[in-house]
N, C-alpha and C. Protein backbone atom coordinates (compact mmCIF):
# COMPACT_ATOMS: atom_id res chain seq x y z
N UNK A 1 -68.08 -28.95 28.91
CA UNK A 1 -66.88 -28.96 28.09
C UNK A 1 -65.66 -28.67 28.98
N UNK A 2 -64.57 -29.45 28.61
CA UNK A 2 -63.54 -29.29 29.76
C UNK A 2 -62.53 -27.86 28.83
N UNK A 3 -61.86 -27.48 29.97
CA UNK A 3 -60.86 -26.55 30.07
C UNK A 3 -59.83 -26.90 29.17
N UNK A 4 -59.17 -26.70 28.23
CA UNK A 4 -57.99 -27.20 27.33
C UNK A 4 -56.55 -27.03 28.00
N UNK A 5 -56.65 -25.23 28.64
CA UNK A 5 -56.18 -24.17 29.37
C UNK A 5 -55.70 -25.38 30.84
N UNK A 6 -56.64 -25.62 31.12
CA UNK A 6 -56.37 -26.43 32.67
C UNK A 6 -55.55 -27.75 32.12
N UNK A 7 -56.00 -28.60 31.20
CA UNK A 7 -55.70 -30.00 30.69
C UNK A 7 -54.07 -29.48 30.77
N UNK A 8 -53.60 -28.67 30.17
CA UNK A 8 -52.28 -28.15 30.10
C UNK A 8 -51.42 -28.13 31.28
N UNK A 9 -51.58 -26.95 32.09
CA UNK A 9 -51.40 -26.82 33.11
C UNK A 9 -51.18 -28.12 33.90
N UNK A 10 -52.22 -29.03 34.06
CA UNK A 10 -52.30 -30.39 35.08
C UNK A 10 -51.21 -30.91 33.95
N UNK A 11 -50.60 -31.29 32.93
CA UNK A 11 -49.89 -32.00 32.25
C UNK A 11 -48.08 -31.25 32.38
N UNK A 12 -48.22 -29.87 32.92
CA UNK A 12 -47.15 -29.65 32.90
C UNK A 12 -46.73 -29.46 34.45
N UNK A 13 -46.99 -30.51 35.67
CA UNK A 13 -47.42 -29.69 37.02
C UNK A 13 -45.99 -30.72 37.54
N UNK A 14 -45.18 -31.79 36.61
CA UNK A 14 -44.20 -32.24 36.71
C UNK A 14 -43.10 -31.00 36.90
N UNK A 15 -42.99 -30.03 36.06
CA UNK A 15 -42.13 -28.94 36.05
C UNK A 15 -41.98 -28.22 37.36
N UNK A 16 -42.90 -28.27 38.04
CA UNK A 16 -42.78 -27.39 39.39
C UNK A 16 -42.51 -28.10 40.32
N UNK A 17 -41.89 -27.66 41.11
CA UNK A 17 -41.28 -28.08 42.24
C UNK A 17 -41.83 -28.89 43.22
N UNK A 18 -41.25 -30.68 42.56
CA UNK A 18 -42.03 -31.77 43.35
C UNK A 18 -40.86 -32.28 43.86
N UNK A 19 -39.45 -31.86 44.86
CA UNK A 19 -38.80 -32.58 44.78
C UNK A 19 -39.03 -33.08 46.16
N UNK A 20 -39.10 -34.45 46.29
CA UNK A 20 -39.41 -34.94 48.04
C UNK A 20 -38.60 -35.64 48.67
N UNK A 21 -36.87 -36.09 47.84
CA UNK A 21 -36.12 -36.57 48.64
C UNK A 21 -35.03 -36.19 47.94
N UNK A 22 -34.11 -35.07 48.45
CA UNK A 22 -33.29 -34.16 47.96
C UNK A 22 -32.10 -34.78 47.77
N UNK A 23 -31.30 -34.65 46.92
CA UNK A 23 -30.13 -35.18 47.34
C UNK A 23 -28.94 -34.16 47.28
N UNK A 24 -28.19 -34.42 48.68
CA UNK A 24 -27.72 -33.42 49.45
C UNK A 24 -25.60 -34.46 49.58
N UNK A 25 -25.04 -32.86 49.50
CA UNK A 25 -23.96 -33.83 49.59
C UNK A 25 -23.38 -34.42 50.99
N UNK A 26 -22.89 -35.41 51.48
CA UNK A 26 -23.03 -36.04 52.69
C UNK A 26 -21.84 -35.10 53.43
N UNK A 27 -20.62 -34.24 53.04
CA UNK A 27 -19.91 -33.56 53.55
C UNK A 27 -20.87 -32.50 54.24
N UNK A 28 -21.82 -31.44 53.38
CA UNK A 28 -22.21 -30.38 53.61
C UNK A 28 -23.21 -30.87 54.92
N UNK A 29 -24.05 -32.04 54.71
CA UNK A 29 -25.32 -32.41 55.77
C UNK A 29 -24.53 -32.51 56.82
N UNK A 30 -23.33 -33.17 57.38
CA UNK A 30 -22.62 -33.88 58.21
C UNK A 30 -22.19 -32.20 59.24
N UNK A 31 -21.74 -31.21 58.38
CA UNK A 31 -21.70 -29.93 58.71
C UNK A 31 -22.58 -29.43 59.27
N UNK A 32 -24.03 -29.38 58.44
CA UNK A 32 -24.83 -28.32 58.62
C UNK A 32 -25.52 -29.27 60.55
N UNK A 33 -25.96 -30.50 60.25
CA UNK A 33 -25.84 -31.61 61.00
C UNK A 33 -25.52 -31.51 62.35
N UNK A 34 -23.96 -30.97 62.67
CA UNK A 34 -22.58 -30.72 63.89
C UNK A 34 -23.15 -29.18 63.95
N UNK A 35 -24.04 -28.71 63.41
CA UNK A 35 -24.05 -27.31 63.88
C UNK A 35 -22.61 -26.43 63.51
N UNK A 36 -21.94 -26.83 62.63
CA UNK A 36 -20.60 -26.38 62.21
C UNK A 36 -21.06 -24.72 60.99
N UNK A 37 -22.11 -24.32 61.10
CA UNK A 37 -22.30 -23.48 60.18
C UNK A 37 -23.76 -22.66 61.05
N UNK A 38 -23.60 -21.20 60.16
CA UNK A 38 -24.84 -20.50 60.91
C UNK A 38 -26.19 -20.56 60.00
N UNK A 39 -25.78 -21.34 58.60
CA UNK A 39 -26.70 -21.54 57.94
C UNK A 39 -28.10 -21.66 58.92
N UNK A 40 -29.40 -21.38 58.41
CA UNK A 40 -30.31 -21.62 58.57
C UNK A 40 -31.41 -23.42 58.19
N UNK A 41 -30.24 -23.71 56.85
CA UNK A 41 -31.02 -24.73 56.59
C UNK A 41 -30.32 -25.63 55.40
N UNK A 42 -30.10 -26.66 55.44
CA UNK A 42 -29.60 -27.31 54.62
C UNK A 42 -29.09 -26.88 53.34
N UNK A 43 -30.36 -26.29 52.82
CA UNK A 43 -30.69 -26.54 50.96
C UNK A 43 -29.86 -25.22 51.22
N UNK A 44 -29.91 -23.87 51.47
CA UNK A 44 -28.93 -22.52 51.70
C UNK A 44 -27.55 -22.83 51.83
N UNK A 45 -27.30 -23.86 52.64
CA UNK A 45 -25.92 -24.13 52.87
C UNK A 45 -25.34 -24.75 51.87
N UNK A 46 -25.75 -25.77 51.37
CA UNK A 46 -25.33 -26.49 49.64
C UNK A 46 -25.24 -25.70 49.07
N UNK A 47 -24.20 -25.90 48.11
CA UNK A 47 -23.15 -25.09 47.01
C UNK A 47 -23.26 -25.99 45.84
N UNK A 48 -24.45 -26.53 45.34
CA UNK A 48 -24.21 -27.79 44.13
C UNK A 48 -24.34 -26.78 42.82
N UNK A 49 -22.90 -27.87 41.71
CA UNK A 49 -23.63 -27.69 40.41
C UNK A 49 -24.32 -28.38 40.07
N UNK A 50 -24.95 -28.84 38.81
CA UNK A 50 -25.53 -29.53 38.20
C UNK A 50 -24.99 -29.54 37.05
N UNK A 51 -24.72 -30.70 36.04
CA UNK A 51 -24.83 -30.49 34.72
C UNK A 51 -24.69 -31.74 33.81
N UNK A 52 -24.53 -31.72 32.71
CA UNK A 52 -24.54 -32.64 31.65
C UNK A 52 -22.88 -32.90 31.57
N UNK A 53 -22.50 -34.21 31.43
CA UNK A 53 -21.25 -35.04 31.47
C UNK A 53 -20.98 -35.48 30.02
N UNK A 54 -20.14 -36.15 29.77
CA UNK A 54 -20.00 -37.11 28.12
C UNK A 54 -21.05 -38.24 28.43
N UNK A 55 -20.92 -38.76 29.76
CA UNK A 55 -21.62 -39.59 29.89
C UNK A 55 -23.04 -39.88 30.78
N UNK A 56 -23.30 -38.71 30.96
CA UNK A 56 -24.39 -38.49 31.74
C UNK A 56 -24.97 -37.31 32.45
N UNK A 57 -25.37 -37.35 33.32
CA UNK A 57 -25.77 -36.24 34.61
C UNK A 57 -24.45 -36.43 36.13
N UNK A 58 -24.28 -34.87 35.88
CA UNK A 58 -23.14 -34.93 37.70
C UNK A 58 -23.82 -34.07 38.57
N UNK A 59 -24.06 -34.27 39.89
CA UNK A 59 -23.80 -33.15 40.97
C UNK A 59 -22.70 -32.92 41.27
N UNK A 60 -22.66 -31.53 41.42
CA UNK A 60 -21.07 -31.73 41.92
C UNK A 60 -21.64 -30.86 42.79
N UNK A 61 -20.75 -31.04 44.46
CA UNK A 61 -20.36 -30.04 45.65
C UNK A 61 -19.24 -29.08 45.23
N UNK A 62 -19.47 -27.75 45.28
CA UNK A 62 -18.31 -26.76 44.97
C UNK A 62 -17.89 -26.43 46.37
N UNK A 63 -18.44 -26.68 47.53
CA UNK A 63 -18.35 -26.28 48.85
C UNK A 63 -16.84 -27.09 49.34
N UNK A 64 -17.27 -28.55 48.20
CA UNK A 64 -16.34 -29.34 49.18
C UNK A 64 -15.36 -30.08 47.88
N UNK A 65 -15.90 -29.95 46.62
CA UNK A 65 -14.82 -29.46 45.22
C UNK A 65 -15.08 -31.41 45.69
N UNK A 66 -16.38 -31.96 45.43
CA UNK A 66 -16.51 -33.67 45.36
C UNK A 66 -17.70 -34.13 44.63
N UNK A 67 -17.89 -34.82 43.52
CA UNK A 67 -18.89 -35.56 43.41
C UNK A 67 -20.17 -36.10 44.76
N UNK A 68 -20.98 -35.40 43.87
CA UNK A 68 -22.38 -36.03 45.09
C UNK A 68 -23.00 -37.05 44.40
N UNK A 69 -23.32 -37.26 43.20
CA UNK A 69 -23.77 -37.70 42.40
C UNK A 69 -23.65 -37.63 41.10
N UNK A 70 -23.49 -38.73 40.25
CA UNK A 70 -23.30 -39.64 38.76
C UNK A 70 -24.32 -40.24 38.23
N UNK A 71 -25.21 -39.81 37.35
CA UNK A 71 -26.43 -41.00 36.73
C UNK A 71 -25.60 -41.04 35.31
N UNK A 72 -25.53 -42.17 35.09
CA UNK A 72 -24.93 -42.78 33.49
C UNK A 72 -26.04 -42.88 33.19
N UNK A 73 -26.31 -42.84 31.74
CA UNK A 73 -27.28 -42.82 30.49
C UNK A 73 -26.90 -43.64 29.45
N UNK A 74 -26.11 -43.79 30.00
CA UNK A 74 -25.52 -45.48 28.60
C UNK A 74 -25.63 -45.17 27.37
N UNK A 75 -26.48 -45.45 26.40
CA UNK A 75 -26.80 -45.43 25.29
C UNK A 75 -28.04 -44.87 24.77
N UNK A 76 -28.93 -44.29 25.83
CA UNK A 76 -29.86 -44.03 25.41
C UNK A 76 -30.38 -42.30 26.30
N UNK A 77 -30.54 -41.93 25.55
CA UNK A 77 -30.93 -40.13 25.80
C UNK A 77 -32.09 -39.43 26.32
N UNK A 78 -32.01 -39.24 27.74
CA UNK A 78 -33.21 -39.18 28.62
C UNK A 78 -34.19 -37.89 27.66
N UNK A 79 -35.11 -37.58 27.97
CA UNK A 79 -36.08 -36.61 27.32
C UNK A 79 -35.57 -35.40 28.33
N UNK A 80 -35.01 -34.60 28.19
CA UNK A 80 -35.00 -33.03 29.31
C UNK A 80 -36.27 -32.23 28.66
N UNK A 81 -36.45 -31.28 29.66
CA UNK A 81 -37.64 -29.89 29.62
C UNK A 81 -36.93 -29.32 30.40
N UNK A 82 -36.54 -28.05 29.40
CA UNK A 82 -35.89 -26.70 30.12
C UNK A 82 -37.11 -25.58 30.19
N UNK A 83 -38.35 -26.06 30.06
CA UNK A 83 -38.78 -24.82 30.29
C UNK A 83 -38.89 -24.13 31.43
N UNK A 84 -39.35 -23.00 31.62
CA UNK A 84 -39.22 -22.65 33.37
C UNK A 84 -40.71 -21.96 33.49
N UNK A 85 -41.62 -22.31 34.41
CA UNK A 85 -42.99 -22.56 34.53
C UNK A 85 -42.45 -21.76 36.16
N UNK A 86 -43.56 -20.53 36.65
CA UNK A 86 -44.12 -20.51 37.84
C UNK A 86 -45.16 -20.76 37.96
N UNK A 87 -45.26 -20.66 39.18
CA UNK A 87 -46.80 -21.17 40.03
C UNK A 87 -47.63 -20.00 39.47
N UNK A 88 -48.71 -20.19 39.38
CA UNK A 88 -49.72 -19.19 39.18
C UNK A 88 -50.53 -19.13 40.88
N UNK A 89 -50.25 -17.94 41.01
CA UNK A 89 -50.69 -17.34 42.42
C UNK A 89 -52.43 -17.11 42.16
């Protein structure tokens, strides 16, 4: 008999942290990049918001007060999950 407990878990394993091609704003990389900062590492040095628009999803750079990114949603209303899931150690 299978696990119900596990079936779950494997169905919610989207929530945790799969991100594999970041998107980074091209001011801050170009910086961190020139060695222009003592940052340690990219993702520390980024200053992004995130949030919901009239018309979509924005990144915004607060470092550099610029759009990094715009996804329009047109007419139709993506599914979000706010839940917040850790790893089980």
């Amino acid at each position: 008999m299978k696990d119900s407990s596990l079936d779950s878990k494997e169905k919610l394993d989207y929530l945790l942290y799969n991100i594999n091609k970041p998107i980074v704003c091209v001011k801050c990389a170009d910086e961190f990049s020139n060695s222009s900062t003592d940052y340690k590492s990219l993702q520390s040095y980024s200053n992004l918001d995130v949030g919901y628009t009239d018309l979509g999803l924005q990144i915004w750079c607060r470092r550099h007060e610029v759009n990094v990114c715009h996804l329009k949603f047109g007419d139709k209303q993506p599914e979000a999950d706010f839940r917040c899931l850790e790893k089980i150690k």
